[in-house]
Protein backbone atom coordinates (compact mmCIF):
# COMPACT_ATOMS: atom_id res chain seq x y z
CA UNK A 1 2.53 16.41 8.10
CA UNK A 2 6.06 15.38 8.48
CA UNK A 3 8.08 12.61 9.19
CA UNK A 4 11.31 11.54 11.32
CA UNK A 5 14.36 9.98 10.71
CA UNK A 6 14.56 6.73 12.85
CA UNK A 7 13.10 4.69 15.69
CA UNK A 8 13.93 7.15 18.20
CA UNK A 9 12.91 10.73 19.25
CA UNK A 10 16.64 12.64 19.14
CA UNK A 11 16.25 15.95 21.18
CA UNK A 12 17.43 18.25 18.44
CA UNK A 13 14.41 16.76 16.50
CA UNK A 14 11.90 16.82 19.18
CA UNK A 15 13.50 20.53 19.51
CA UNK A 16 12.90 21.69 15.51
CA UNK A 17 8.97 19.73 15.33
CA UNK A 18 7.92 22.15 18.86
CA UNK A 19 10.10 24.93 17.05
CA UNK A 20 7.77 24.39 13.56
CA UNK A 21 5.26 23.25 15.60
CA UNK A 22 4.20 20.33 13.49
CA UNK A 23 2.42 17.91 15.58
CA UNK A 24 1.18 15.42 12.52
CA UNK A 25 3.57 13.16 11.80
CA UNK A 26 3.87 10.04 9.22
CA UNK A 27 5.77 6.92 10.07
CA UNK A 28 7.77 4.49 7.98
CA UNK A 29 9.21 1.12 8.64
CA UNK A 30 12.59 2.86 9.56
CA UNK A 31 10.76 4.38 12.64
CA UNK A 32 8.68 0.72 13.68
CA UNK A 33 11.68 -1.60 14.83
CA UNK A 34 9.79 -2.93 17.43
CA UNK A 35 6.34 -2.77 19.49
CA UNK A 36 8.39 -1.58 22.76
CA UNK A 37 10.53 1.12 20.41
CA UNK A 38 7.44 2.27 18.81
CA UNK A 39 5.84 2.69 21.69
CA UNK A 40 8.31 4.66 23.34
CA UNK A 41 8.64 7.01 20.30
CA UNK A 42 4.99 7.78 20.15
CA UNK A 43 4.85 8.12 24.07
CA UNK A 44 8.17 10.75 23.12
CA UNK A 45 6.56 12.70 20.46
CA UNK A 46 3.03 13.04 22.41
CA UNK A 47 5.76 14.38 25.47
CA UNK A 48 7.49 16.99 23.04
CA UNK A 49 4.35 18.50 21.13
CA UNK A 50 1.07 17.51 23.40
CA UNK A 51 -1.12 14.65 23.06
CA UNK A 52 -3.15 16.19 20.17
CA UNK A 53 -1.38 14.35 17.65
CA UNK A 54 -1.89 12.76 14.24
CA UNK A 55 0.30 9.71 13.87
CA UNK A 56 0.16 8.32 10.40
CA UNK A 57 1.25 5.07 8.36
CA UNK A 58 0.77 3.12 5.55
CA UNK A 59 -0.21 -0.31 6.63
CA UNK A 60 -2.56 -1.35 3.85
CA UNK A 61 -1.20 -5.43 3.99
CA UNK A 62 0.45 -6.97 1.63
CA UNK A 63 3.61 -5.45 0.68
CA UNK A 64 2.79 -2.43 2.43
CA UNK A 65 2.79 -3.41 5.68
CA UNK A 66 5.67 -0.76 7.26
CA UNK A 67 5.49 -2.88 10.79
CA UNK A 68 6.99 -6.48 10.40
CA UNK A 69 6.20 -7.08 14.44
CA UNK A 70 2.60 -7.07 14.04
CA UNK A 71 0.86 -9.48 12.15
CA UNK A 72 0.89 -9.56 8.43
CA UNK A 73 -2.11 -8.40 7.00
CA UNK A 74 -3.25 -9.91 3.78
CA UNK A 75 -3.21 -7.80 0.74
CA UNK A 76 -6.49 -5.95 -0.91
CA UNK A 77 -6.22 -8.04 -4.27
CA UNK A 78 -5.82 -10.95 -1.22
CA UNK A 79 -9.41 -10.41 -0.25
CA UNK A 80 -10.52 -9.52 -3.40
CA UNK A 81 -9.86 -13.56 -4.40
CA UNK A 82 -11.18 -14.34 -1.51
CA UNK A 83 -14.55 -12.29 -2.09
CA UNK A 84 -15.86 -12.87 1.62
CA UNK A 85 -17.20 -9.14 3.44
CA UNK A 86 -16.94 -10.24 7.24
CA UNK A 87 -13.71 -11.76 6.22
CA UNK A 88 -12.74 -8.07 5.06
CA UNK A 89 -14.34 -6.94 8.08
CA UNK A 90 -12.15 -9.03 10.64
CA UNK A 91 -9.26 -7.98 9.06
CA UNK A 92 -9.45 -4.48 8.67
CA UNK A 93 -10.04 -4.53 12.69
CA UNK A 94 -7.19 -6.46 13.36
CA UNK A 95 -5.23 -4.49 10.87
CA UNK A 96 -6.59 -1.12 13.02
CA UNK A 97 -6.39 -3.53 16.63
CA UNK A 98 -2.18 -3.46 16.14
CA UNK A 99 -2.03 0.11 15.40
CA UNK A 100 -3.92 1.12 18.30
CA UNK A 101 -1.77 -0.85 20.29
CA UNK A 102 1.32 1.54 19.24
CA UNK A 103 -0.76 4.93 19.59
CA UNK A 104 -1.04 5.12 15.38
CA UNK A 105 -4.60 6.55 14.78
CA UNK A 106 -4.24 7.10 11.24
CA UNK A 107 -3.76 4.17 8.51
CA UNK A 108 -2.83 5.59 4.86
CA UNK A 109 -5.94 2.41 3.22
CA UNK A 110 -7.64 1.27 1.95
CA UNK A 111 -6.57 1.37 -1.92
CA UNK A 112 -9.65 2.24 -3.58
CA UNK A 113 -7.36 2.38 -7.20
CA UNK A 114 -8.84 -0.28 -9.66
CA UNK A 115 -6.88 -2.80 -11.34
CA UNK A 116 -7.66 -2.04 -14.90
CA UNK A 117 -4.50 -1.71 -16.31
CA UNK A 118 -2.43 -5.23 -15.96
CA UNK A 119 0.53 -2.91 -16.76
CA UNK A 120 0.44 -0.61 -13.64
CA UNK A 121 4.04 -0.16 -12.17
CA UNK A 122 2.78 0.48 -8.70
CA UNK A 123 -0.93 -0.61 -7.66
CA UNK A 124 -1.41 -4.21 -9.04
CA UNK A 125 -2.14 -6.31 -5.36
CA UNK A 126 -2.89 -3.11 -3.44
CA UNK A 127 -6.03 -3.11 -5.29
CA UNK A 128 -9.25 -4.99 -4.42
CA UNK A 129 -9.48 -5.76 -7.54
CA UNK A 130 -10.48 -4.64 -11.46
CA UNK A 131 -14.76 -4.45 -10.50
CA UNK A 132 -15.96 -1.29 -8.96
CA UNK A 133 -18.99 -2.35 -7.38
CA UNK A 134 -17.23 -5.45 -5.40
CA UNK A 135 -13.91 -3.06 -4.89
CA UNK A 136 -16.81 -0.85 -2.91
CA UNK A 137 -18.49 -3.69 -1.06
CA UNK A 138 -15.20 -5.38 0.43
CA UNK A 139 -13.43 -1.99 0.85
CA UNK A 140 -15.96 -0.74 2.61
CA UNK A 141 -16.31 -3.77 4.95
CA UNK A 142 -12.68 -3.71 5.72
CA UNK A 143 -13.04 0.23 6.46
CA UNK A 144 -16.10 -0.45 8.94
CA UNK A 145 -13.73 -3.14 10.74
CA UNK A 146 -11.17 -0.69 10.79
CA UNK A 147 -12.95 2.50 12.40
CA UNK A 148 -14.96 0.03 14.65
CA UNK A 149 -11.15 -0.23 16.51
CA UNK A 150 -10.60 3.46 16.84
CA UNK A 151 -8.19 3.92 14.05
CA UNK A 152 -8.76 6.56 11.14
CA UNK A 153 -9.06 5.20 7.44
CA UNK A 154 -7.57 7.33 4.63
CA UNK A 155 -9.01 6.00 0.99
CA UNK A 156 -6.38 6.63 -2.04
CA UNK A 157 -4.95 7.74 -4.42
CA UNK A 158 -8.49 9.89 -5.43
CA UNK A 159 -9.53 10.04 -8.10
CA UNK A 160 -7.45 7.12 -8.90
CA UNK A 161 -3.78 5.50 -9.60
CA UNK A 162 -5.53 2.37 -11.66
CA UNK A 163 -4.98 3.35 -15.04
CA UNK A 164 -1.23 4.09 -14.99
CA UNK A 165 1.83 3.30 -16.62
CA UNK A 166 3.77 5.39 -14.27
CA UNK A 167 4.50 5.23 -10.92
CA UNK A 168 4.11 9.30 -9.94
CA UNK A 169 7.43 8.39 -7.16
CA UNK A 170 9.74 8.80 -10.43
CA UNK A 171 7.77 10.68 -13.02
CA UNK A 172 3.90 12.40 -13.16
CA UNK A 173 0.78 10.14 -14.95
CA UNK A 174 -1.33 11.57 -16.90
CA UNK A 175 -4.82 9.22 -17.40
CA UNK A 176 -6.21 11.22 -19.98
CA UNK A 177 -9.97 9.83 -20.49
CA UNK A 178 -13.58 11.04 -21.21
CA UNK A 179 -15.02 12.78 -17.57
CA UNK A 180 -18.20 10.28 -17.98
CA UNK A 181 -15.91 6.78 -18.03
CA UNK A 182 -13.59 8.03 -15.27
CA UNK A 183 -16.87 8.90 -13.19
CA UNK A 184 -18.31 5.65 -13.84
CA UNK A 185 -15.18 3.64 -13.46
CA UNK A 186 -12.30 4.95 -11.45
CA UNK A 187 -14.93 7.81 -8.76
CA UNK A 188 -17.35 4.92 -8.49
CA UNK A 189 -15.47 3.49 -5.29
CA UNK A 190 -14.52 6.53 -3.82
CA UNK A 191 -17.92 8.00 -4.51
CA UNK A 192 -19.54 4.78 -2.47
CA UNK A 193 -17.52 5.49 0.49
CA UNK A 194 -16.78 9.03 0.77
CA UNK A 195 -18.96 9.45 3.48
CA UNK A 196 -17.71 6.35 5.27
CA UNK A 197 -13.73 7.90 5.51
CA UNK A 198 -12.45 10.49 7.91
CA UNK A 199 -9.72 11.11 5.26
CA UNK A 200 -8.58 10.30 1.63
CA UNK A 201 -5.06 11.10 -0.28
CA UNK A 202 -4.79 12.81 -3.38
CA UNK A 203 -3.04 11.24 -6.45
CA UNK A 204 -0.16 13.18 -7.85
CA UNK A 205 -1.75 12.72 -11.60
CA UNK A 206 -3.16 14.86 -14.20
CA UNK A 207 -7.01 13.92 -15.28
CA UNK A 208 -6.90 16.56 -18.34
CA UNK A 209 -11.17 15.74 -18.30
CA UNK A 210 -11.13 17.31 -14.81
CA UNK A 211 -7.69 20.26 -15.39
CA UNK A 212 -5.67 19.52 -18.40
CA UNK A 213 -2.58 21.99 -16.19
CA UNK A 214 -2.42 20.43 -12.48
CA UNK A 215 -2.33 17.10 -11.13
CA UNK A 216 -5.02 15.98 -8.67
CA UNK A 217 -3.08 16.86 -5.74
CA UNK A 218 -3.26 20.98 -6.78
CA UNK A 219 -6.17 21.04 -8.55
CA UNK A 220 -9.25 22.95 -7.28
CA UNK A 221 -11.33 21.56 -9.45
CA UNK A 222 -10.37 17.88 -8.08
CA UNK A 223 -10.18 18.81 -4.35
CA UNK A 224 -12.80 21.47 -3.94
CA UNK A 225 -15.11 21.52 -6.68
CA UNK A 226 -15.66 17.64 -7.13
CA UNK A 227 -14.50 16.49 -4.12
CA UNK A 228 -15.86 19.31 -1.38
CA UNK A 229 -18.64 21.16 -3.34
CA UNK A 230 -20.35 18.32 -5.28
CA UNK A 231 -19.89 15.44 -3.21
CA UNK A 232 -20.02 17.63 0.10
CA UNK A 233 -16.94 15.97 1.90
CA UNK A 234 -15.91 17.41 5.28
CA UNK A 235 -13.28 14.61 5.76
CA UNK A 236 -9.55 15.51 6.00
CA UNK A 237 -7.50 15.36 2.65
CA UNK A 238 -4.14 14.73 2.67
CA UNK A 239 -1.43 14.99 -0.28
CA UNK A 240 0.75 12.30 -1.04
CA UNK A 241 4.16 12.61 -0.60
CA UNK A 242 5.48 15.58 -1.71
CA UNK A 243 8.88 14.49 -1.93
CA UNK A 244 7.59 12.24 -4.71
CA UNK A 245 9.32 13.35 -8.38
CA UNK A 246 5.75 14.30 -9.68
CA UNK A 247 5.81 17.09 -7.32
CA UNK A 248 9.31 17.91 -6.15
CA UNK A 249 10.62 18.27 -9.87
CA UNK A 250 8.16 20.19 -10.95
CA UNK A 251 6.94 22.73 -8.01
CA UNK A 252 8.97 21.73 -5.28
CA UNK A 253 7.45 21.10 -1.92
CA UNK A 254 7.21 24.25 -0.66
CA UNK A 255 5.36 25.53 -3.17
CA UNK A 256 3.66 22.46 -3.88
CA UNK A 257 2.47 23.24 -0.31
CA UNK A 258 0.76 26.54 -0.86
CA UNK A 259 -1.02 25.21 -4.33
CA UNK A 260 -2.29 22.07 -2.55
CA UNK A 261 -4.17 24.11 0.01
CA UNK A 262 -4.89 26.59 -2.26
CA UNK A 263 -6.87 23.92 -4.39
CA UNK A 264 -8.34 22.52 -0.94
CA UNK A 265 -6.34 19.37 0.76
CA UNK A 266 -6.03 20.08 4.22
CA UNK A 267 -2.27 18.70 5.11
CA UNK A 268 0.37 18.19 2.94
CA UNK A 269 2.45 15.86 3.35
CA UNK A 270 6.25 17.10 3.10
CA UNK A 271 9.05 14.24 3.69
CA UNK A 272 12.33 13.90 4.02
CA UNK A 273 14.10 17.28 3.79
CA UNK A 274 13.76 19.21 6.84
CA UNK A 275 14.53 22.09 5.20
CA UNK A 276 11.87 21.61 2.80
CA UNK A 277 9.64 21.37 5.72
CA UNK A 278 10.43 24.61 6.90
CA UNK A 279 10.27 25.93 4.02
CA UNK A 280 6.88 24.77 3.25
CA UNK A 281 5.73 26.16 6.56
CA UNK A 282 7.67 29.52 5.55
CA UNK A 283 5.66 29.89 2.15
CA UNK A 284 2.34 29.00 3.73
CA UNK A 285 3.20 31.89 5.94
CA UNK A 286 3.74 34.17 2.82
CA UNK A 287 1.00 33.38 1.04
CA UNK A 288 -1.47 34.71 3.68
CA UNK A 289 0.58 37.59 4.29
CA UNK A 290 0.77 37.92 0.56
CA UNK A 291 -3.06 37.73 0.30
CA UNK A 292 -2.58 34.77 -2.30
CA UNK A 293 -4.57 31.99 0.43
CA UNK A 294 -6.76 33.19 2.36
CA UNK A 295 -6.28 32.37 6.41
CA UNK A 296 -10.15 31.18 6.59
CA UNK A 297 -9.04 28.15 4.54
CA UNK A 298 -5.93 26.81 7.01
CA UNK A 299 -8.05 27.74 9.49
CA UNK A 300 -10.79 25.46 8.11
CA UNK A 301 -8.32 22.80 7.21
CA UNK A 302 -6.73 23.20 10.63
CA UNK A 303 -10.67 22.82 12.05
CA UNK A 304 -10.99 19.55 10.05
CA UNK A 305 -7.76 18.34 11.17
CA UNK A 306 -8.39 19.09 14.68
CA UNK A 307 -12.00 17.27 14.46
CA UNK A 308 -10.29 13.56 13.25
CA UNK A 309 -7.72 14.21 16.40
CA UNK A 310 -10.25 14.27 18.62
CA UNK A 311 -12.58 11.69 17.48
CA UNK A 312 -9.51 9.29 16.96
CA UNK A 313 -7.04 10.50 19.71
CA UNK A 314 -3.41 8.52 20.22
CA UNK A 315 -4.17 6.13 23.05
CA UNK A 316 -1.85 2.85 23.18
CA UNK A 317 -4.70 0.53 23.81
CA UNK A 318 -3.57 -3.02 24.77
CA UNK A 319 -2.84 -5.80 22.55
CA UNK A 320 -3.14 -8.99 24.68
CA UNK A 321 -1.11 -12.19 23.53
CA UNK A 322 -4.06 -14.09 23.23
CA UNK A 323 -5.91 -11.29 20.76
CA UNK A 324 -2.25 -11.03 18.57
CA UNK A 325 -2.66 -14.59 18.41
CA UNK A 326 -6.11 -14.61 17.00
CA UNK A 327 -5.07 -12.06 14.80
CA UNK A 328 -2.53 -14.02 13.01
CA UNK A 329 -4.74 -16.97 12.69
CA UNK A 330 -7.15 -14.82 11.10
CA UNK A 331 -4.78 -13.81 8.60
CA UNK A 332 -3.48 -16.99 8.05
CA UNK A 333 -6.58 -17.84 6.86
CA UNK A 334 -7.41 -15.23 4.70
CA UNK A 335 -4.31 -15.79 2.73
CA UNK A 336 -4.59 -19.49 2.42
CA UNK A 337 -8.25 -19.04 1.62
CA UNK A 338 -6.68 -15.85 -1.02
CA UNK A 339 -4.61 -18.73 -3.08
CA UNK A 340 -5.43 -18.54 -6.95
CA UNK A 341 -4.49 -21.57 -9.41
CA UNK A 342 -4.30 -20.14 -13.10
CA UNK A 343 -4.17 -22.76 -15.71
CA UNK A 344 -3.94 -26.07 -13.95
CA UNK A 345 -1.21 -26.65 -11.89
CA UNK A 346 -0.18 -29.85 -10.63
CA UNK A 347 2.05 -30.64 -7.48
CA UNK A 348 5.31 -32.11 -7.39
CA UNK A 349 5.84 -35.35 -5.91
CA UNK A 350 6.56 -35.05 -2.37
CA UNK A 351 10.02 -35.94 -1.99
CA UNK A 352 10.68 -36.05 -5.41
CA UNK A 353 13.51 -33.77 -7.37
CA UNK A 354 12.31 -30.27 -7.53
CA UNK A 355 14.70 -27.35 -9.13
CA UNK A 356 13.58 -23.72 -7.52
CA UNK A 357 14.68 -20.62 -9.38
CA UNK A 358 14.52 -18.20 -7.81
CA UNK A 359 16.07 -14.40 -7.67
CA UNK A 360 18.25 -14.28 -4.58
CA UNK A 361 17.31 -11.21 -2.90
CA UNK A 362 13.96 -8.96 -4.37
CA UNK A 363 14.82 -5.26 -3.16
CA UNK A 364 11.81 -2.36 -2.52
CA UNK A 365 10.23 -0.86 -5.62
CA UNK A 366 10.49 2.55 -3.58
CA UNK A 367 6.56 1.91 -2.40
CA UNK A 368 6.22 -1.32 -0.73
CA UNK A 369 8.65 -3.09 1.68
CA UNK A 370 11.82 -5.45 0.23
CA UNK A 371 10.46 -8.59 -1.58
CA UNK A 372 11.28 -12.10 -0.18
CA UNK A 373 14.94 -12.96 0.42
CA UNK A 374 15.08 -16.60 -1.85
CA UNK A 375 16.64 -18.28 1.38
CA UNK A 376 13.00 -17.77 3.36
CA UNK A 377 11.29 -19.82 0.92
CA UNK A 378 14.23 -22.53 0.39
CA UNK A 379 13.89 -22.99 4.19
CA UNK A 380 9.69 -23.62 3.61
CA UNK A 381 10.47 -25.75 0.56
CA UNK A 382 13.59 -27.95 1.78
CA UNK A 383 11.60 -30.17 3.87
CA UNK A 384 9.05 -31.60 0.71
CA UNK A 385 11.62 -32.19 -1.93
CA UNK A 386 15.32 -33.10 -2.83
CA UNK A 387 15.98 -29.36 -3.69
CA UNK A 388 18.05 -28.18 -5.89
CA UNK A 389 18.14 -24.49 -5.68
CA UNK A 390 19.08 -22.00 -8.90
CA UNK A 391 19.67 -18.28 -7.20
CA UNK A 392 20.48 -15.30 -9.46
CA UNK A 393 21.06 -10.81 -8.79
CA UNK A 394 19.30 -10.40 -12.35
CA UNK A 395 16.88 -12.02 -14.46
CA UNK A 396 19.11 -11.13 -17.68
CA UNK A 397 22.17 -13.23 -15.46
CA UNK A 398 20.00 -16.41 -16.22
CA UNK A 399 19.85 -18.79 -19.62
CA UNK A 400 17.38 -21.32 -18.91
CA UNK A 401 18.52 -23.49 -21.82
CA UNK A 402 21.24 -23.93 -19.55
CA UNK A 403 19.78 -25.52 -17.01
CA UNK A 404 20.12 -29.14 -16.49
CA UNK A 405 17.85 -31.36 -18.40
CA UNK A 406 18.07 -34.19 -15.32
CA UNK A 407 13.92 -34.65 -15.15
CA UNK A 408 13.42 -32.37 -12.41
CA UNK A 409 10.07 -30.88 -11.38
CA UNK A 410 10.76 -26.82 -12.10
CA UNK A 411 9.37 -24.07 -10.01
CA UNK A 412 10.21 -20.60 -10.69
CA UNK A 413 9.58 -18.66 -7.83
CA UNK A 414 8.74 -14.62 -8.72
CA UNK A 415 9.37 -12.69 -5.76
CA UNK A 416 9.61 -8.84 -7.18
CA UNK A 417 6.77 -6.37 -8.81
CA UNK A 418 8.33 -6.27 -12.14
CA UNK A 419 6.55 -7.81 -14.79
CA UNK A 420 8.48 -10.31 -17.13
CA UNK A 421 9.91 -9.11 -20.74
CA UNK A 422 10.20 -10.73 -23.95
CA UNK A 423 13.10 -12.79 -23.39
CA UNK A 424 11.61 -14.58 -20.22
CA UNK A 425 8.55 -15.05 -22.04
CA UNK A 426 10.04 -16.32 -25.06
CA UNK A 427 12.39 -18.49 -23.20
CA UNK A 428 11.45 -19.69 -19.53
CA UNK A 429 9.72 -22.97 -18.99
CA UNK A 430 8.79 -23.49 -15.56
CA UNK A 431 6.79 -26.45 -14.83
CA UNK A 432 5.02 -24.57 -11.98
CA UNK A 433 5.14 -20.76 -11.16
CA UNK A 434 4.84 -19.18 -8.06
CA UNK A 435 3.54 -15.71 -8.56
CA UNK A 436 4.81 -14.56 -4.60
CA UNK A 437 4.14 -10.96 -5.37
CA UNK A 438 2.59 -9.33 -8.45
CA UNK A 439 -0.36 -11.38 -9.79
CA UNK A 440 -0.10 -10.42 -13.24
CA UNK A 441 3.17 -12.22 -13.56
CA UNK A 442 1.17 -15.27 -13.76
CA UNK A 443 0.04 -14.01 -17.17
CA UNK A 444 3.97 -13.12 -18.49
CA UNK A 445 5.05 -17.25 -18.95
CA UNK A 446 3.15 -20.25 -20.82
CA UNK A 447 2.76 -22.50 -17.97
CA UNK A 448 0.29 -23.00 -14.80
CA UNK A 449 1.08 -20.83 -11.80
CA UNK A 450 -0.39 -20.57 -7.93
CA UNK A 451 -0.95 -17.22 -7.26
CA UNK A 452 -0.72 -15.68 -3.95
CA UNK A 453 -0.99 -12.07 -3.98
CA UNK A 454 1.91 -11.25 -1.31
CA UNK A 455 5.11 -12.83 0.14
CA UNK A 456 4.23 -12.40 3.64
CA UNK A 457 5.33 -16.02 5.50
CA UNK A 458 1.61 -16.83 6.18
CA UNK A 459 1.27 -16.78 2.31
CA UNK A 460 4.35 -18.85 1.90
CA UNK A 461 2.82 -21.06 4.66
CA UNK A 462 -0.41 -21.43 2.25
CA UNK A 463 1.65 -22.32 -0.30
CA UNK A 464 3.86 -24.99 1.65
CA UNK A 465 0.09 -26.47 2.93
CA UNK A 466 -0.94 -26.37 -1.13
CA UNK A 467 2.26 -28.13 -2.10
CA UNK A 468 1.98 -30.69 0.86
CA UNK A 469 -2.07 -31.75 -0.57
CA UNK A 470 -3.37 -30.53 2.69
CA UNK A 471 -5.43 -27.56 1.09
CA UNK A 472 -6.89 -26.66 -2.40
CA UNK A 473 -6.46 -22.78 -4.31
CA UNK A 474 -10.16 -21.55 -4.11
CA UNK A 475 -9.69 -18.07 -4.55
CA UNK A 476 -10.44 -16.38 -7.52
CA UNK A 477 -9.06 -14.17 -9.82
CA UNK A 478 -10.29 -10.08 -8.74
CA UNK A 479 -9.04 -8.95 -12.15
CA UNK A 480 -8.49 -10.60 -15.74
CA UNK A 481 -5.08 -11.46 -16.40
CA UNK A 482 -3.49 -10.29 -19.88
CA UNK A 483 -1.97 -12.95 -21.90
């Protein structure tokens, strides 16, 4: 599986994918400018390589929601709080309802990672939360909504991304505990629902109880022995990006390539470089000449890729107004319904003197999409208070002994993944925070916070709707906080 470099099919690229003949390709938010561009690109691609294509995303919710068209999708640690199955249902078939609408048949979620390490760079609201059992229960609800539409499920990162202190985009995790607690803890999720998925993505980590040498994503005791020949999955297995430093450092993707189906995923997933692609097709190639894979295993992998094709073909179903509509509604409610108070925080005033702090712009971690620009929220929170607004680039640029000691109400608003440090703990005094985007933030500061789990605006609306008195933060915690 490859991917493309904007929202638009250019002929010499349509020209080297029929050349290569790739015909599974992965989307990001670069290619998804619009529902009518989208459209047109996967009516473009089905034109240059046939209609038996795989058409991939990540569109989990949250922060990792690549379309900003559609509607936006709560977050897994979002439903978690919330703790409602139909509600996961309903939303993982709308979530599946606006794919189908742009021809995507295969969706890169649900997380099935667990949120037992507060200090995880990269999973924290992506997960459904820290307990395997209810992780199961609403995951797999949300998958049955989701498959009900016509739209493939992929679970991830197996065997699990939980327990990290690395994200594997810059470096490669190791989570180096006893077989027994990672099959009762981290495989417990995927194990409930392995039969439920048509595919599931490798994790580029090493699980030295499983192969002390290879990461997850080339090891055949991971992919075939547990995952095929124990737990008997036909499903398609896909790498994660191999463009990722955990791989691309190490083996390169070309290589990478050949070990992954070597140890038994099915596609690998090789971004960004096409000639990285090409060479990854190249050394596939070799190795069967070379007698090092054996052609019965692409050809099976090519069998099980070929099966989820047909049972979820690329068909642009329609997406009414009044169903998009409904849709957003429905999420609206799941995030409102998602809000978290920690401590107990109290409102400002309406119309009183409220200073927001806020960083001005929150770029991409290199995962999920950018963070909220501070000017979306100043626009939700001008019309409650007299608002004076304190905007900095980096947290290190601001001294909050500095501030002015006039008796305003003081909101920090946290609006990026990164957890606090020692100086902001030490120092920052909010009298509310507003934990927009990583939960656990809540946890870094001595003072009551609202937690939302996301920054999407129907989470900011929740939050306007909290402020305003006209609803209460029911949800409830997925995962325990540290600090």
């Amino acid at each position: 599986m490859v991917d493309i470099q904007t929202d638009t099919l250019a002929a010499s690229e349509a020209d080297f994918l029929r050349q290569h003949h790739f015909r599974a390709i992965c989307l990001f938010r670069r290619n998804v400018s619009s529902a009518e561009k989208t459209r047109q690109l996967v009516a473009d691609l089905k034109a240059a390589l046939g209609s038996d294509l795989l058409i991939g995303i990540d569109q989990e919710g949250g922060a990792v929601m690549r379309t900003l068209f559609l509607p936006q999708a709560p977050s897994a640690m979002a439903l978690g709080a919330a703790d409602d199955e139909t509600l996961a249902y309903r939303v993982g078939a709308a979530v599946a309802r606006g794919l189908a609408s742009l021809g995507i048949n295969w969706n890169y979620a649900p997380v099935l990672d667990l949120n037992n390490n507060p200090r995880n760079p990269v999973i924290a609201e992506r997960s459904f939360g820290a307990d395997p059992a209810k992780a199961a229960r609403l995951a797999g609800a949300w998958m049955a909504g989701h498959l009900g539409e016509g739209v493939a499920t992929c679970v991830k990162h197996f065997p699990g991304h939980g327990d990290t202190h690395t994200d594997s985009h810059l470096a490669l995790p190791v989570v180096d505990k006893a077989r027994g607690a990672i099959e009762q803890y981290e495989l417990s999720p995927f194990h409930a629902l392995i039969q439920q998925t048509p595919g599931l993505m490798s994790a580029h980590i090493v699980f030295p109880a499983f192969d002390a040498e290879r990461p997850a994503t080339l090891s055949p005791a991971i992919l075939q022995t547990l995952l095929r020949d124990n737990w008997a999955y036909q499903g398609v297995t896909i790498t994660d990006g191999m463009n990722m430093k955990a791989i691309r450092e190490r083996w390169g993707q070309a290589r990478g390539t050949v070990m992954a189906l070597e140890a038994g995923a099915d596609l690998s997933l090789v971004l960004e470089f096409p000639d990285e692609m090409t060479a990854s097709r190249d050394a596939l190639i070799s190795a069967v000449a070379a007698g090092s894979i054996d052609l019965a295993r692409l050809q099976q992998a090519d069998a099980r890729v070929n099966a989820m094709i047909q049972r979820f073909p690329s068909v642009q179903r329609d997406y009414t107004a009044e169903q998009e509509a409904a849709d957003r509604q429905l999420f609206a409610e799941a995030w409102a319904r998602a809000l978290t108070a920690v401590g107990e925080p109290t409102r400002p005033t309406l119309g009183s003197h409220v200073r927001l702090v806020i960083q001005a712009d929150a770029p991409s971690d290199g995962v999920s999409e950018q963070g909220l620009s501070a000017q979306v929220l100043i626009n939700k929170l001008a019309p409650l208070y007299r608002l004076d607004v304190v905007q900095y680039q980096k947290r290190e640029q601001l001294d909050w002994a500095s501030l002015p000691q006039d008796g305003a109400f003081s909101v920090l608003a946290s609006t990026t993944r990164a957890r606090y440090g020692k100086r902001e703990q030490e120092s920052w005094r909010p009298d509310l925070h507003l934990a927009l985007w990583n939960p656990y933030m809540a946890a870094d500061l001595p003072c009551p916070a609202l937690v939302t789990y996301g920054f999407a605006e129907p989470a900011l609306d929740a939050v306007v709707d909290w402020l305003n008195g006209s609803i209460e933060a029911r949800g409830r915690l997925p995962a325990p906080l540290d600090g």
